[in-house]
Protein backbone atom coordinates (compact mmCIF):
# COMPACT_ATOMS: atom_id res chain seq x y z
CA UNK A 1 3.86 7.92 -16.81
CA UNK A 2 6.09 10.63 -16.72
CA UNK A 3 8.96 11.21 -13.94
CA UNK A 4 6.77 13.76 -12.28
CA UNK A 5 3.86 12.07 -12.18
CA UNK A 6 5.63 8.76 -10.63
CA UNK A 7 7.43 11.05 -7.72
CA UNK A 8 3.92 12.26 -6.91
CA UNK A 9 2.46 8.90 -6.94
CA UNK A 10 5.61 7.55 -4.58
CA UNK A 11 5.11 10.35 -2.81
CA UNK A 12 1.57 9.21 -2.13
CA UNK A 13 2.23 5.81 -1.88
CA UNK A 14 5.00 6.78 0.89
CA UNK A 15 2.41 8.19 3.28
CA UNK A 16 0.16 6.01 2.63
CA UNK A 17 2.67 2.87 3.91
CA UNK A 18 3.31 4.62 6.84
CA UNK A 19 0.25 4.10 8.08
CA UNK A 20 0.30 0.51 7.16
CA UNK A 21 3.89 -0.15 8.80
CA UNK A 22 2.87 1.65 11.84
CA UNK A 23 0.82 -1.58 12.60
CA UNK A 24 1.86 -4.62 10.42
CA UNK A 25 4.15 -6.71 11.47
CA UNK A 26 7.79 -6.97 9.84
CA UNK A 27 7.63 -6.77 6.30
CA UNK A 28 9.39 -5.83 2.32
CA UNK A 29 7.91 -2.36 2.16
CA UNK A 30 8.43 -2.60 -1.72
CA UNK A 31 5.61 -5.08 -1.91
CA UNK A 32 2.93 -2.72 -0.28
CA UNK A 33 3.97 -0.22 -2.76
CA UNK A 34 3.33 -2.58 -5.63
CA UNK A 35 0.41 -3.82 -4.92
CA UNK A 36 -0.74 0.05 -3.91
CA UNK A 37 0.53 1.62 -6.47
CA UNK A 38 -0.49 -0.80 -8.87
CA UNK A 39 -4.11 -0.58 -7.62
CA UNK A 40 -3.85 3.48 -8.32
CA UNK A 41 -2.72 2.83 -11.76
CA UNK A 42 -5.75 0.67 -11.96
CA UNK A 43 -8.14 3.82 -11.05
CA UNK A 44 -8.53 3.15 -7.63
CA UNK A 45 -8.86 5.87 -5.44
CA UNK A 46 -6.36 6.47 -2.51
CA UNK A 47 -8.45 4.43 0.18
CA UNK A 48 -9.30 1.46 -2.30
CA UNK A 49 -5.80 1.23 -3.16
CA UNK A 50 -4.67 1.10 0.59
CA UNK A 51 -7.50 -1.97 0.87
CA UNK A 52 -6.22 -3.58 -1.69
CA UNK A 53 -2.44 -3.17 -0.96
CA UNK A 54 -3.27 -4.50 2.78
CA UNK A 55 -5.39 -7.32 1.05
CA UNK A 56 -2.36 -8.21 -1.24
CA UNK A 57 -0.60 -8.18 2.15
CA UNK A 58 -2.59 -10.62 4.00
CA UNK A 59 -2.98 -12.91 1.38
CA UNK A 60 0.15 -13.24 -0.31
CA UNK A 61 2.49 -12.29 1.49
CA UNK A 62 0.67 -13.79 4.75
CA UNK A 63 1.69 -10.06 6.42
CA UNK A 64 -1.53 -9.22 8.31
CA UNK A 65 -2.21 -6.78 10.44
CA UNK A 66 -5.12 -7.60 13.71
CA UNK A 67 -8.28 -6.09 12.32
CA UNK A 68 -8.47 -3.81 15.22
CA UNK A 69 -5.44 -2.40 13.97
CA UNK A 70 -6.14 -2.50 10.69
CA UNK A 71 -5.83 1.21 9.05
């Protein structure tokens, strides 16, 4: 990947997180990124990659966010 194409993908990844820390509890914001970013890398598509970044969340990290809050 070339330096453009990683500043568009943090770029994406940034606004993405936001919505995520606007309801998670306290948490390392570099391991939603990972597990986002790694999930676009993977061919996901933006909303897959949020799922799986939240999922990576929950299960690893034991960060979870009340399913009514859940973005």
């Amino acid at each position: 990947m070339d330096v453009a194409a990683l500043a568009d993908l943090l770029h994406e990844t940034s606004g993405r997180h936001g919505s995520f820390e606007a309801v998670a509890p306290p948490h390392d914001w570099w391991d939603w990124y990972a597990a986002y970013m790694e999930a676009r890398e993977g061919g996901s598509t933006p909303d897959e990659a949020s799922a799986a970044a939240g999922r990576y969340m929950a299960d690893v990290k034991n960060v979870v966010v009340a399913p009514s809050r859940a973005t």
